[in-house]
C-alpha atoms as a PDB file:
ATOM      1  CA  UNK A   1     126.287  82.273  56.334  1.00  0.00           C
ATOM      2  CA  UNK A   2     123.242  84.671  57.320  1.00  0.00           C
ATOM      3  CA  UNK A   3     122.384  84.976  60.658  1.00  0.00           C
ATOM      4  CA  UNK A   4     118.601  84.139  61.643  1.00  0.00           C
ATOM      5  CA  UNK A   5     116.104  86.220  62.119  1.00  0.00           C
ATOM      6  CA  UNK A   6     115.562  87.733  66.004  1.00  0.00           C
ATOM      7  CA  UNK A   7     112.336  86.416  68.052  1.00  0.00           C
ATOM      8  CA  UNK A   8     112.539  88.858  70.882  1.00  0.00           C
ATOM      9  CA  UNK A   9     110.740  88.144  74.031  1.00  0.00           C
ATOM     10  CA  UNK A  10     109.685  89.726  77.496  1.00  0.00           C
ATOM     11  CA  UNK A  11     110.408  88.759  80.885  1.00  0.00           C
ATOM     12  CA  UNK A  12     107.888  89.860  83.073  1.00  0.00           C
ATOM     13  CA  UNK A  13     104.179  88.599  82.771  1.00  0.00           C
ATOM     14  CA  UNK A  14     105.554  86.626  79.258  1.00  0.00           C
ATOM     15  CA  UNK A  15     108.428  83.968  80.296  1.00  0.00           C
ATOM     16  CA  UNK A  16     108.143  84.762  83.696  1.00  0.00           C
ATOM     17  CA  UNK A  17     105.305  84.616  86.602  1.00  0.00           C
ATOM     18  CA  UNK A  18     105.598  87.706  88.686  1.00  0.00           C
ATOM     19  CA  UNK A  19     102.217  87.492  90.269  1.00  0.00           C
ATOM     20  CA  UNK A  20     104.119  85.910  93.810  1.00  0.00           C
ATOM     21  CA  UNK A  21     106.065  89.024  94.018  1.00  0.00           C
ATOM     22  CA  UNK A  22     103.385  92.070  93.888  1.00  0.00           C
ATOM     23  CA  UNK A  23     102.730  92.166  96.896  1.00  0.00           C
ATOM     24  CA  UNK A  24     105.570  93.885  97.540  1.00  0.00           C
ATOM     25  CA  UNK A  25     104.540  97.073  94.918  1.00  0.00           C
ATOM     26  CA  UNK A  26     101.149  97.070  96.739  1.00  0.00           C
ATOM     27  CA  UNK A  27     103.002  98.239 100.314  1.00  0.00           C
ATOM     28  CA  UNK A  28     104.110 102.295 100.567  1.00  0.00           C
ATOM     29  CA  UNK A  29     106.045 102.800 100.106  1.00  0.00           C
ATOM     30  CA  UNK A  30     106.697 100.338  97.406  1.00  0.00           C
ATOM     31  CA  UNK A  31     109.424  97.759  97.975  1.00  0.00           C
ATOM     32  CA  UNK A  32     111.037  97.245  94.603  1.00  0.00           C
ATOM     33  CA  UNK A  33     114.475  95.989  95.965  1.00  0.00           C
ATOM     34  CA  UNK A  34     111.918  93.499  97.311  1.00  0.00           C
ATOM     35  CA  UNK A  35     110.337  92.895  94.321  1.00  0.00           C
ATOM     36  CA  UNK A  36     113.117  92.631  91.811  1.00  0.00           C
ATOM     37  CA  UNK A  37     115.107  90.362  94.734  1.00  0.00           C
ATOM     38  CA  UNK A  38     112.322  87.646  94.202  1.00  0.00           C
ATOM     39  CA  UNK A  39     112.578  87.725  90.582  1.00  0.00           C
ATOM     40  CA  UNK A  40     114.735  84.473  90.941  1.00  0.00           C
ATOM     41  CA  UNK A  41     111.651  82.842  92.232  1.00  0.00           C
ATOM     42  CA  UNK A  42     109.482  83.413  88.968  1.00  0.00           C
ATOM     43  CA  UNK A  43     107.708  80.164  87.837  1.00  0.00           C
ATOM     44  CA  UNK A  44     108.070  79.914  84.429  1.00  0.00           C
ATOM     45  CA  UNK A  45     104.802  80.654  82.234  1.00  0.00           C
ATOM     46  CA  UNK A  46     104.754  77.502  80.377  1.00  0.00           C
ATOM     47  CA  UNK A  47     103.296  78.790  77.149  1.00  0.00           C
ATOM     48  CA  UNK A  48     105.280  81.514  76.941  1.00  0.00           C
ATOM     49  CA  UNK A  49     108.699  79.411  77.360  1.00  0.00           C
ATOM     50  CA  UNK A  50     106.826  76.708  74.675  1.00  0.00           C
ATOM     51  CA  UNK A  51     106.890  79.467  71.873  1.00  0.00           C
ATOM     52  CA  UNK A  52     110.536  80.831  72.838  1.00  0.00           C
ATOM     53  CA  UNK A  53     111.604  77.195  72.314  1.00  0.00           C
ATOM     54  CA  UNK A  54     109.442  77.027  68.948  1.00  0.00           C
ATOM     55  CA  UNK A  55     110.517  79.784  67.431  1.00  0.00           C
ATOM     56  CA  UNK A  56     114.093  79.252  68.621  1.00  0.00           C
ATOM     57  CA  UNK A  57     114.257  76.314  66.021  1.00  0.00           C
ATOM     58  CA  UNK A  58     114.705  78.846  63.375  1.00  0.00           C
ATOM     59  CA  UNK A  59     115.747  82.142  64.801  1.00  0.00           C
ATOM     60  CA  UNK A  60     117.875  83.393  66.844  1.00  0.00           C
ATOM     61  CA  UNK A  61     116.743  84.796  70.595  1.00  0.00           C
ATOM     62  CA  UNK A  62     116.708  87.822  71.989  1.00  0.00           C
ATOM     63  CA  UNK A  63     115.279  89.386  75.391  1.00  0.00           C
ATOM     64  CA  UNK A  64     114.010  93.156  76.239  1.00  0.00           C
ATOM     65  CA  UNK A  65     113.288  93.424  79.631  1.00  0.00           C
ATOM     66  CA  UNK A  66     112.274  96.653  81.994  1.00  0.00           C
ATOM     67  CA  UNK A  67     114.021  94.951  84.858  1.00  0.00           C
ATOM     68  CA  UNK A  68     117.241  97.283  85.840  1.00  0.00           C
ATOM     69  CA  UNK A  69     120.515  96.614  84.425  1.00  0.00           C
ATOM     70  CA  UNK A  70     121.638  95.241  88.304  1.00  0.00           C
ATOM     71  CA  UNK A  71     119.249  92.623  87.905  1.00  0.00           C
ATOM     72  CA  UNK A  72     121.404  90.695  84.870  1.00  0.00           C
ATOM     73  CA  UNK A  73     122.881  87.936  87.162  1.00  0.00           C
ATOM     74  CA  UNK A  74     119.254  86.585  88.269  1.00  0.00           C
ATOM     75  CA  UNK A  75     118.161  86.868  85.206  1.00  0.00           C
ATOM     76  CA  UNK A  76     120.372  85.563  83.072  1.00  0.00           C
ATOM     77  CA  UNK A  77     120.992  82.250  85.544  1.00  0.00           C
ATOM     78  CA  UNK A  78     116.788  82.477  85.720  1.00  0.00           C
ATOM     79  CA  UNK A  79     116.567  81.729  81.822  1.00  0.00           C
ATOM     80  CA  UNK A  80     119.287  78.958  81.827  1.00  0.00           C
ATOM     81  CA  UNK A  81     117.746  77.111  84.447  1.00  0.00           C
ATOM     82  CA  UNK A  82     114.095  77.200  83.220  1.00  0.00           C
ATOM     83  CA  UNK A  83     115.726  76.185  79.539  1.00  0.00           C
ATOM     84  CA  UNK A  84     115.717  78.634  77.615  1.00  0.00           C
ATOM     85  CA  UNK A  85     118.021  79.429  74.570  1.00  0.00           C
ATOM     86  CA  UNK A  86     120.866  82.387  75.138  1.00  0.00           C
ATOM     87  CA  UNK A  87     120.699  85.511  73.520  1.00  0.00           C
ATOM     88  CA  UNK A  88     121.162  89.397  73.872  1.00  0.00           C
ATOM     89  CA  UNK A  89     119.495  90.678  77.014  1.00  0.00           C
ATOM     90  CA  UNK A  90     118.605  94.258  76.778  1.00  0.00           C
ATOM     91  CA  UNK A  91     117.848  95.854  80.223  1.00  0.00           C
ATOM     92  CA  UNK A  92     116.961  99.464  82.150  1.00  0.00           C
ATOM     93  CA  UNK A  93     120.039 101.839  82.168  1.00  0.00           C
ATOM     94  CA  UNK A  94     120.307 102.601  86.032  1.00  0.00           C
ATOM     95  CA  UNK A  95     117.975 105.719  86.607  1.00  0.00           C
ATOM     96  CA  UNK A  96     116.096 105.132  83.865  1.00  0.00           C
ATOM     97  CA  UNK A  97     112.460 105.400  84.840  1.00  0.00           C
ATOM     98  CA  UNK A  98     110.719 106.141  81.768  1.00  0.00           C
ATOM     99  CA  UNK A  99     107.257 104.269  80.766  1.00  0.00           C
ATOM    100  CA  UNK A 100     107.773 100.490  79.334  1.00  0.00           C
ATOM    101  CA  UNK A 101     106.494 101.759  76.932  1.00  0.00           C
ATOM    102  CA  UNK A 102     108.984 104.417  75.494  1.00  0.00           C
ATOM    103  CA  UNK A 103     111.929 102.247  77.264  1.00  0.00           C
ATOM    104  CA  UNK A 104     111.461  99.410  76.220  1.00  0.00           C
ATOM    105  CA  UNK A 105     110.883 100.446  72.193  1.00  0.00           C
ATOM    106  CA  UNK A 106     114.304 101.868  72.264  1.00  0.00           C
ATOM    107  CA  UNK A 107     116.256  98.750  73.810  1.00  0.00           C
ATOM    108  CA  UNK A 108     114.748  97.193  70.583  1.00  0.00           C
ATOM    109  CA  UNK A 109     116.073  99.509  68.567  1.00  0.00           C
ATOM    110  CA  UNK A 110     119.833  98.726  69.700  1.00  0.00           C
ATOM    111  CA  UNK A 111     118.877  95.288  68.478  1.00  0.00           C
ATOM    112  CA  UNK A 112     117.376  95.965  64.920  1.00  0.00           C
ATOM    113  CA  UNK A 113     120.122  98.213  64.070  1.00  0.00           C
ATOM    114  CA  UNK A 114     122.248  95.448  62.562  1.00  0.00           C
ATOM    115  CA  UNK A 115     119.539  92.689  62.677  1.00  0.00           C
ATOM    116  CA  UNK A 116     116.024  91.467  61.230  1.00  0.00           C
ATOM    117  CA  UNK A 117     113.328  91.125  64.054  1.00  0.00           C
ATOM    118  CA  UNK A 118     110.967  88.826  63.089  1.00  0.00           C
ATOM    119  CA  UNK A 119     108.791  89.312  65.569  1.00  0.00           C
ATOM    120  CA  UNK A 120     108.650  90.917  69.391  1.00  0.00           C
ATOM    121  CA  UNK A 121     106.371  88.662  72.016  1.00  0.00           C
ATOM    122  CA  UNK A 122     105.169  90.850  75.397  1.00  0.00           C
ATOM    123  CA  UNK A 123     102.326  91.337  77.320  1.00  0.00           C
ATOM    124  CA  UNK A 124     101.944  95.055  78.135  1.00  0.00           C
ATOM    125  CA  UNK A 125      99.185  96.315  76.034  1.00  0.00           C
ATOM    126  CA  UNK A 126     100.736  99.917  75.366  1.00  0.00           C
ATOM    127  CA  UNK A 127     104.435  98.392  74.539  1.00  0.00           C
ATOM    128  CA  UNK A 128     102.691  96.250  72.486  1.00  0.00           C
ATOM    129  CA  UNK A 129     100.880  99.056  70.635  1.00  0.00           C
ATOM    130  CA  UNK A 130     104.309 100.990  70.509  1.00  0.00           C
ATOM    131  CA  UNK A 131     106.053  97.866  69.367  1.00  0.00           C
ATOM    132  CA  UNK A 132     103.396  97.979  66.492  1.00  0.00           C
ATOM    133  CA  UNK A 133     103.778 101.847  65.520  1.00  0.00           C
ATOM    134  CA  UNK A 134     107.544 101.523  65.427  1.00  0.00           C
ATOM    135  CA  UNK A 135     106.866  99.164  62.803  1.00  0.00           C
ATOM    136  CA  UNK A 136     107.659  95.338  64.658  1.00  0.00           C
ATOM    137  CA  UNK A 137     105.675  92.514  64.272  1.00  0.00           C
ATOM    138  CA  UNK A 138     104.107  91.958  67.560  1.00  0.00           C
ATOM    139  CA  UNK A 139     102.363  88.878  69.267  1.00  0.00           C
ATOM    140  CA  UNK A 140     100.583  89.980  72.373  1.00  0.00           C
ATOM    141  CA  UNK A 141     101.367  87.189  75.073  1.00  0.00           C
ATOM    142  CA  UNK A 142      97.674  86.538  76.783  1.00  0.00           C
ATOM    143  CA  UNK A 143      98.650  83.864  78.715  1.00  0.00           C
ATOM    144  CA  UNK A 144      98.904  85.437  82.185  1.00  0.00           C
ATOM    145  CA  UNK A 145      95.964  87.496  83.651  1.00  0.00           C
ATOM    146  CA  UNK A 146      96.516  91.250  83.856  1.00  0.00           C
ATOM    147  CA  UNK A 147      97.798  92.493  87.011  1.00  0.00           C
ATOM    148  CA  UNK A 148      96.743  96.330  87.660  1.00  0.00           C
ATOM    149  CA  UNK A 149      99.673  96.860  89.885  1.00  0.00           C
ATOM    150  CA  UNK A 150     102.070  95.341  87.829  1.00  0.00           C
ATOM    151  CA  UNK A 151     100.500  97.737  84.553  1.00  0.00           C
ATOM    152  CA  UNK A 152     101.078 100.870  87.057  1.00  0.00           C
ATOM    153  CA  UNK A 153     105.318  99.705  87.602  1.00  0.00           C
ATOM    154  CA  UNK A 154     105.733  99.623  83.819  1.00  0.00           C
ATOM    155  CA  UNK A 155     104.026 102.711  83.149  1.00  0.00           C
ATOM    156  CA  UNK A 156     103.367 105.117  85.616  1.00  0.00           C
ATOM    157  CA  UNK A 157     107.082 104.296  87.836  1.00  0.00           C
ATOM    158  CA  UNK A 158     108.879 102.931  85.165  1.00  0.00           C
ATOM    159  CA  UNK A 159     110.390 100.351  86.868  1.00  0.00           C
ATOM    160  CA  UNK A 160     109.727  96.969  85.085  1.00  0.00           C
END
């Protein structure tokens, strides 16, 4: 039997709600054990976890995160208990501080290798646009309002 096509999804600013814990990249220095510490706090973004449920009717899930690899516990307990389906989480390599978006184009590469992405959901404007040259199919998640300071972690620090 063939196995579903992938519907990839985002944490940050796309599943999750990470405007509670900025405040803690706005401080200097910037407190990202802080920050990635309260990720277990995230609301959910409702329409966000509405279309991973949608599409997970007839593909299979799949999750590409900047969060750092030490962060898999949270997040993976984080998904299950807001609902949502299990699949492959991709995460940061420890050290890795590259952009979002260069990082986060080749954790989706280890997934397309031996599978079809359907399509790749995220918020972050230049991933997206990366995303797009790299040849995915790419729905821009609009559904949170743009935080400036969580635009500068992605892609000036690397961090998320």
């Amino acid at each position: 039997m063939a196995r579903q096509p992938l519907a990839v999804f985002d944490l940050d600013g796309t599943l999750a709600d990470v405007r509670h814990r900025l405040h803690h990249l706005r401080r200097r220095p910037k407190d990202w054990d802080a920050f990635f510490r309260a990720a277990v706090d995230d609301p959910p973004l409702d329409e966000g976890v509405r279309l991973a449920l949608a599409r997970a009717e007839d593909h299979e899930l799949a999750y590409v995160t900047g969060r750092p690899e030490r962060c898999r516990r949270d997040t993976v307990e984080w998904l299950e208990r807001h609902g949502l389906p299990p699949g492959r989480l991709l995460m940061r390599a420890p050290g890795d501080y590259r952009p979002a978006r260069v990082a986060k184009p080749g954790l989706l590469r280890q997934v397309a290798r031996d599978r079809t992405v359907a399509v790749v959901v995220d918020d972050d404007h230049a991933v997206c646009d990366a995303y797009e040259s790299a040849g995915f199919t790419v729905l821009r998640a609009g559904w949170m309002a743009a935080a400036d300071t969580l635009q500068e972690a992605q892609e000036c620090e690397g961090r998320t």
